[in-house]
Protein backbone atom coordinates (compact mmCIF):
# COMPACT_ATOMS: atom_id res chain seq x y z
CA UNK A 1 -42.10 44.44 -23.28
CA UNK A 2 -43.96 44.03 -26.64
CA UNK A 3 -46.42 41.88 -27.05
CA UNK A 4 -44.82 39.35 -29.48
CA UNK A 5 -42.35 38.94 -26.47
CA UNK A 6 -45.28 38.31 -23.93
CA UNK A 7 -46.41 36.32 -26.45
CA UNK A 8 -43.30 33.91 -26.58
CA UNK A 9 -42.74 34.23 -23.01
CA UNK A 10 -45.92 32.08 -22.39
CA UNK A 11 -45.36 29.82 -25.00
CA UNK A 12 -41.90 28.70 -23.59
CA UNK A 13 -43.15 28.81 -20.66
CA UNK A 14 -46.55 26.46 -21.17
CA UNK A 15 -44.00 23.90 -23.37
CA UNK A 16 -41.55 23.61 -19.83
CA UNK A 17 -44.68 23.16 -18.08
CA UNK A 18 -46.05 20.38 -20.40
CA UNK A 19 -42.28 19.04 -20.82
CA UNK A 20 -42.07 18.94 -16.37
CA UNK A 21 -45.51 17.16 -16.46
CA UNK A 22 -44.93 14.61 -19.27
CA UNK A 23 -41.44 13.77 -16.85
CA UNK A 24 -43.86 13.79 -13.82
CA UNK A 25 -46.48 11.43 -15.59
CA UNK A 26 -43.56 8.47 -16.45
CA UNK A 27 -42.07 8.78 -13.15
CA UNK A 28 -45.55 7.91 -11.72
CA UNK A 29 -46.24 5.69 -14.58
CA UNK A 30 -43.23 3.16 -13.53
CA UNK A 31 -42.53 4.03 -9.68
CA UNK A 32 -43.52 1.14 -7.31
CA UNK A 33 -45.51 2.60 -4.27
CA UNK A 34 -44.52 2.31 -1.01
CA UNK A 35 -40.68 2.69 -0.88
CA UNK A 36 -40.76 6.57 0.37
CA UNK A 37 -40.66 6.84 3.98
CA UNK A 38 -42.84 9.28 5.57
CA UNK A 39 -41.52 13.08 5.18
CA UNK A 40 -38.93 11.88 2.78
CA UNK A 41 -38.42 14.68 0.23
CA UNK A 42 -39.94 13.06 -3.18
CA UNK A 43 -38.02 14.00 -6.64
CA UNK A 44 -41.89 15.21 -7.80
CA UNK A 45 -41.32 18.19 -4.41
CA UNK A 46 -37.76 18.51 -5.59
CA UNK A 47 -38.78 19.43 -9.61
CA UNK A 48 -41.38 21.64 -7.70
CA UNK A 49 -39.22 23.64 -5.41
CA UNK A 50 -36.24 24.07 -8.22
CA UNK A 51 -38.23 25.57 -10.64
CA UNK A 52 -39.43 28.00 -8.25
CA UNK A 53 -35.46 29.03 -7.36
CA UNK A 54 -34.71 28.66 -11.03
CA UNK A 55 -37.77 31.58 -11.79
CA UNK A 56 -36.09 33.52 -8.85
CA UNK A 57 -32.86 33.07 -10.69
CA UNK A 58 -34.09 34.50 -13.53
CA UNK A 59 -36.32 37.36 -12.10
CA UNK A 60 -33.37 38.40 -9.98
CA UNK A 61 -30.71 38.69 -12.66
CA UNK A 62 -28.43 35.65 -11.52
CA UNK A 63 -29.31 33.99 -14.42
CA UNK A 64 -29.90 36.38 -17.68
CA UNK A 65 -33.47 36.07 -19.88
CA UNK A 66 -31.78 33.65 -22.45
CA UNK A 67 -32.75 30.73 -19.80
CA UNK A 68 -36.29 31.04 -20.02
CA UNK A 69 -36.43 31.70 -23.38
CA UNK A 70 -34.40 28.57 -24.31
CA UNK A 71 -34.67 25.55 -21.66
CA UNK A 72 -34.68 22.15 -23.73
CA UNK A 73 -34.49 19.92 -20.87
CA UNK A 74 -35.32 19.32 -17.02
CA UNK A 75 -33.25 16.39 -15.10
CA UNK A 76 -34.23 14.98 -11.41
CA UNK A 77 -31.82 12.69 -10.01
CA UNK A 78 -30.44 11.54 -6.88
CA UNK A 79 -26.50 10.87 -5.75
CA UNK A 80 -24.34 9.62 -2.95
CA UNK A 81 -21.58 12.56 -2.10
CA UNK A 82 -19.88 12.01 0.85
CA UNK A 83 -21.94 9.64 2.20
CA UNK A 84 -25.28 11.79 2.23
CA UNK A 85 -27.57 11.45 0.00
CA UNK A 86 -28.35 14.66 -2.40
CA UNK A 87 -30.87 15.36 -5.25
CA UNK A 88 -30.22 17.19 -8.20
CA UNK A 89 -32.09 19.27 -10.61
CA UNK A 90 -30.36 20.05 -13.64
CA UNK A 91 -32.00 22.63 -16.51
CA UNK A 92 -30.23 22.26 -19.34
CA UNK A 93 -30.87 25.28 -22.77
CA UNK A 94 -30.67 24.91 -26.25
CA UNK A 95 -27.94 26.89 -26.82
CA UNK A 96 -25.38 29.24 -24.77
CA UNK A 97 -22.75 29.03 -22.57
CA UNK A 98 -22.67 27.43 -19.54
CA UNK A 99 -25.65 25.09 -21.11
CA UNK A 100 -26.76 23.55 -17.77
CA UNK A 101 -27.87 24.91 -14.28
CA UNK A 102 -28.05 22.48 -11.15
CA UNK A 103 -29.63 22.74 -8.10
CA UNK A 104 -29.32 20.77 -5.32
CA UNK A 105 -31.27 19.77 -2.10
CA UNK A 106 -30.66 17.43 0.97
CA UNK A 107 -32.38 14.67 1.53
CA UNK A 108 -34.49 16.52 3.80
CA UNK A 109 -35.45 18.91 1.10
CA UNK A 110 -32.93 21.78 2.24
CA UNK A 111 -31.50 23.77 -0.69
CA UNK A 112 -28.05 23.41 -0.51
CA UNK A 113 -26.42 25.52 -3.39
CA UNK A 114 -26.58 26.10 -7.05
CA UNK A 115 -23.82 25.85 -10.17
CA UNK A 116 -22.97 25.31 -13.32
CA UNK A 117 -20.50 21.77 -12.67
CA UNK A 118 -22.84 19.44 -11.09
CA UNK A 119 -20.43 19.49 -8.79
């Protein structure tokens, strides 16, 4: 790896980081206290936890080095699907096809799969 690569590498990597903890800082900024239960998984533990599969992902060749190089975006959200209650964590690149990745926990916090859909 040269070292304009390395280079790169930790400047795409230091924007996702400031990108994830700009998102982490509104959701904080306008959340009202008090609604989690105790031991509920928290969107905040979600982001957390997805980036780490998304870095496995990458480092394990499921995902090629294009995704590091050109994530634009980081979702957290939560759904109803059949009746249970799911979070989501969608990367979404720049450029290239498919342009999103989602990964999805329980409510408990128990990875339950990966695509391309959302579905």
């Amino acid at each position: 790896m040269t070292l304009k690569k390395i280079e790169n590498r930790k400047f795409y990597v230091g924007i996702f980081f400031l990108l994830a903890a700009i998102f982490i800082s509104v959701s904080v900024a306008f959340s009202h206290g008090g609604k989690h239960a105790p031991g509920e998984f928290t969107h905040l533990q979600a982001l957390k936890k997805a980036t780490e599969l998304y870095d496995q992902l990458i480092g394990k060749g499921k995902l090629d080095q294009t995704w590091e190089n050109t994530l634009s975006k980081v979702d957290v959200s939560k759904r109803a699907k059949d009746d249970k209650n799911e979070i989501v964590v969608s990367f979404q690149r720049a450029s290239g096809d498919p342009q999103t990745v989602y990964i999805f926990f329980d409510a408990s916090g128990t990875y339950s799969g990966s695509n391309f859909t959302g579905e």
